[in-house]
C-alpha atoms as a PDB file:
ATOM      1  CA  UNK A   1     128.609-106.402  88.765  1.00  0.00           C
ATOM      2  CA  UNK A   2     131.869-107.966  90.598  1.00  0.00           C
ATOM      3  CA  UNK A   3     133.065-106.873  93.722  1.00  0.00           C
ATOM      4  CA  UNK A   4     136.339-106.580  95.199  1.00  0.00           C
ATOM      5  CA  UNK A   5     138.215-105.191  98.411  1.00  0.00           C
ATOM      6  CA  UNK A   6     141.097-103.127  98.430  1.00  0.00           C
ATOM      7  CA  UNK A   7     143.415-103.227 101.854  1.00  0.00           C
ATOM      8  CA  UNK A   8     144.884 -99.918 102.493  1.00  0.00           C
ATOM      9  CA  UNK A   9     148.039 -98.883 104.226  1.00  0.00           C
ATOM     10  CA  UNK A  10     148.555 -95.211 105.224  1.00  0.00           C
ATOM     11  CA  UNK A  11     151.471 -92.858 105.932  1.00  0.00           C
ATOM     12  CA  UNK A  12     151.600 -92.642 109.786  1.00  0.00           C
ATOM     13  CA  UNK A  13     148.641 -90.896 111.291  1.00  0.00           C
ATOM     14  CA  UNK A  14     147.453 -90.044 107.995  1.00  0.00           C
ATOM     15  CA  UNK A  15     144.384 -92.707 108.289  1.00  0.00           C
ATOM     16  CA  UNK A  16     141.678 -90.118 109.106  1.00  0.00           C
ATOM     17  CA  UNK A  17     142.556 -87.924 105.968  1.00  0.00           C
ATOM     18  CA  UNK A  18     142.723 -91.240 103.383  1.00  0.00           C
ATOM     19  CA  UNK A  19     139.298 -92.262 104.984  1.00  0.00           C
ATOM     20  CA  UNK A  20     137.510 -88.512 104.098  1.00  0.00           C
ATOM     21  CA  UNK A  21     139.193 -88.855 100.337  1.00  0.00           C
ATOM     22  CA  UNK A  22     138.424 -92.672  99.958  1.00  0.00           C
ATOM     23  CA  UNK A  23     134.411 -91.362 100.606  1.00  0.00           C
ATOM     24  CA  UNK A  24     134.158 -89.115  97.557  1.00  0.00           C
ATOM     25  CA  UNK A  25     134.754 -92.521  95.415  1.00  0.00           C
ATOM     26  CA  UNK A  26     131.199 -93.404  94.409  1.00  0.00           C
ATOM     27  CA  UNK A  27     132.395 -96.798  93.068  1.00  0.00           C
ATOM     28  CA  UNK A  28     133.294 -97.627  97.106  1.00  0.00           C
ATOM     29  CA  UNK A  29     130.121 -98.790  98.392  1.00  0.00           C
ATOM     30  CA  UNK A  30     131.876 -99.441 102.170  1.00  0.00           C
ATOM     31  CA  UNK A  31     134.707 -98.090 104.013  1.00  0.00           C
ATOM     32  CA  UNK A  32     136.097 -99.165 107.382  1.00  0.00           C
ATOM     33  CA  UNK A  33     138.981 -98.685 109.682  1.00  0.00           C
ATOM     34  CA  UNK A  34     141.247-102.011 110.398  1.00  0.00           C
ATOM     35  CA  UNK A  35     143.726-102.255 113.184  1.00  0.00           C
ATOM     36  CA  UNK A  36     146.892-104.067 112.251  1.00  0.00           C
ATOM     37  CA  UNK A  37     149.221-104.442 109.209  1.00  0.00           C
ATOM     38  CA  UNK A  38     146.521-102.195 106.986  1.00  0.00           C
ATOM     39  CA  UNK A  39     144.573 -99.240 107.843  1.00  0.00           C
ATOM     40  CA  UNK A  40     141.651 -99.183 105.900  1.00  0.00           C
ATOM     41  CA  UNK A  41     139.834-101.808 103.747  1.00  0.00           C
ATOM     42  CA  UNK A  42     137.111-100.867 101.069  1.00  0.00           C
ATOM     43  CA  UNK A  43     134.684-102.583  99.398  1.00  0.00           C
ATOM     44  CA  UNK A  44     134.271-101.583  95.696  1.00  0.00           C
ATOM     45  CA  UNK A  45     131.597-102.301  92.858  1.00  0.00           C
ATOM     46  CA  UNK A  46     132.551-102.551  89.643  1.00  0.00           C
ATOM     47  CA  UNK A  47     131.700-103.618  86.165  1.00  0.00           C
ATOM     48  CA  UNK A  48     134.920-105.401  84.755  1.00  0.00           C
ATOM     49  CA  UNK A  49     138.338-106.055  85.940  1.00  0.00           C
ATOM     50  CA  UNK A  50     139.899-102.928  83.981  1.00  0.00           C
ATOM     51  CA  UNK A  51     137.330-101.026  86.106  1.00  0.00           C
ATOM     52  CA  UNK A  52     138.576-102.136  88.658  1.00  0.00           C
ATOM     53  CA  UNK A  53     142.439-101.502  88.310  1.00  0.00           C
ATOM     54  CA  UNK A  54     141.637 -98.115  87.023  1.00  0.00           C
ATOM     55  CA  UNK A  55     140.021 -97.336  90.200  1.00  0.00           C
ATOM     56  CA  UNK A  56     143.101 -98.774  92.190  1.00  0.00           C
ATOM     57  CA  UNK A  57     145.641 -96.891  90.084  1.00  0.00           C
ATOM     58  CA  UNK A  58     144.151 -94.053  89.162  1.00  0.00           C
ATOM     59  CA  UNK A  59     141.987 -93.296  92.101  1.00  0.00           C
ATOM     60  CA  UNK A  60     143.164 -94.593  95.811  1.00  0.00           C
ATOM     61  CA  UNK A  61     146.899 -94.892  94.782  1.00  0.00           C
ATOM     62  CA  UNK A  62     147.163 -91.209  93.797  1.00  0.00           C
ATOM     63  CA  UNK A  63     146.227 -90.328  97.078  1.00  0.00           C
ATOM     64  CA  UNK A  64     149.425 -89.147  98.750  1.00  0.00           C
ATOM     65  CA  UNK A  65     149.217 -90.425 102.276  1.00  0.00           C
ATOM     66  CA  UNK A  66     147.841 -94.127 100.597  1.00  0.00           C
ATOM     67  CA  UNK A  67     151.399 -95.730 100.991  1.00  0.00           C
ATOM     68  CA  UNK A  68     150.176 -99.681  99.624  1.00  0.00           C
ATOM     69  CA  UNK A  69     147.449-101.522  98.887  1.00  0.00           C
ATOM     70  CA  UNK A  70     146.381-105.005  98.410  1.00  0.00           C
ATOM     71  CA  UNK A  71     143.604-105.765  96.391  1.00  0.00           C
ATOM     72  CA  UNK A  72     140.936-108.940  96.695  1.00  0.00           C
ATOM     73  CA  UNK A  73     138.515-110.276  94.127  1.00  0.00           C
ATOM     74  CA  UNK A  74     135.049-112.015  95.682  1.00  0.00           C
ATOM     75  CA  UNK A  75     133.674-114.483  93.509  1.00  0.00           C
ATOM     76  CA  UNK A  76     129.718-116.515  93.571  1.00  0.00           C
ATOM     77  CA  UNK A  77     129.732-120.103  94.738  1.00  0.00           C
END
């Protein structure tokens, strides 16, 4: 299992209805709200990197009020 972290901007006051769609993703294990240049950050479990961008592509960017997102990788020391 790897997990990554997806920084999320929003259209203007459009935060509270990303956040209630963003929760029906079982594959994001944690969701917060962020003050400054993104909105919302979520941590995400996954299996392999494809996983991954399919859940970034096909899953948070289709939401319509999810203007850009920046996506981190963790990795074990």
């Amino acid at each position: 299992m790897v997990i990554g972290y997806v920084l999320i901007s929003t259209a203007p006051a459009k935060e509270h209805e990303v956040y209630n769609e963003l929760l029906k993703f079982k594959e994001i294990v944690e969701l917060h709200p962020l003050f400054g240049e993104y909105d919302l950050i979520a941590k995400i479990e996954f299996d392999d990197f494809n996983q991954f961008g399919q859940i970034v592509v096909d899953q948070i960017m289709t939401i319509k009020e999810a203007t850009d997102t920046n996506t981190l990788t963790s990795i074990k020391f």
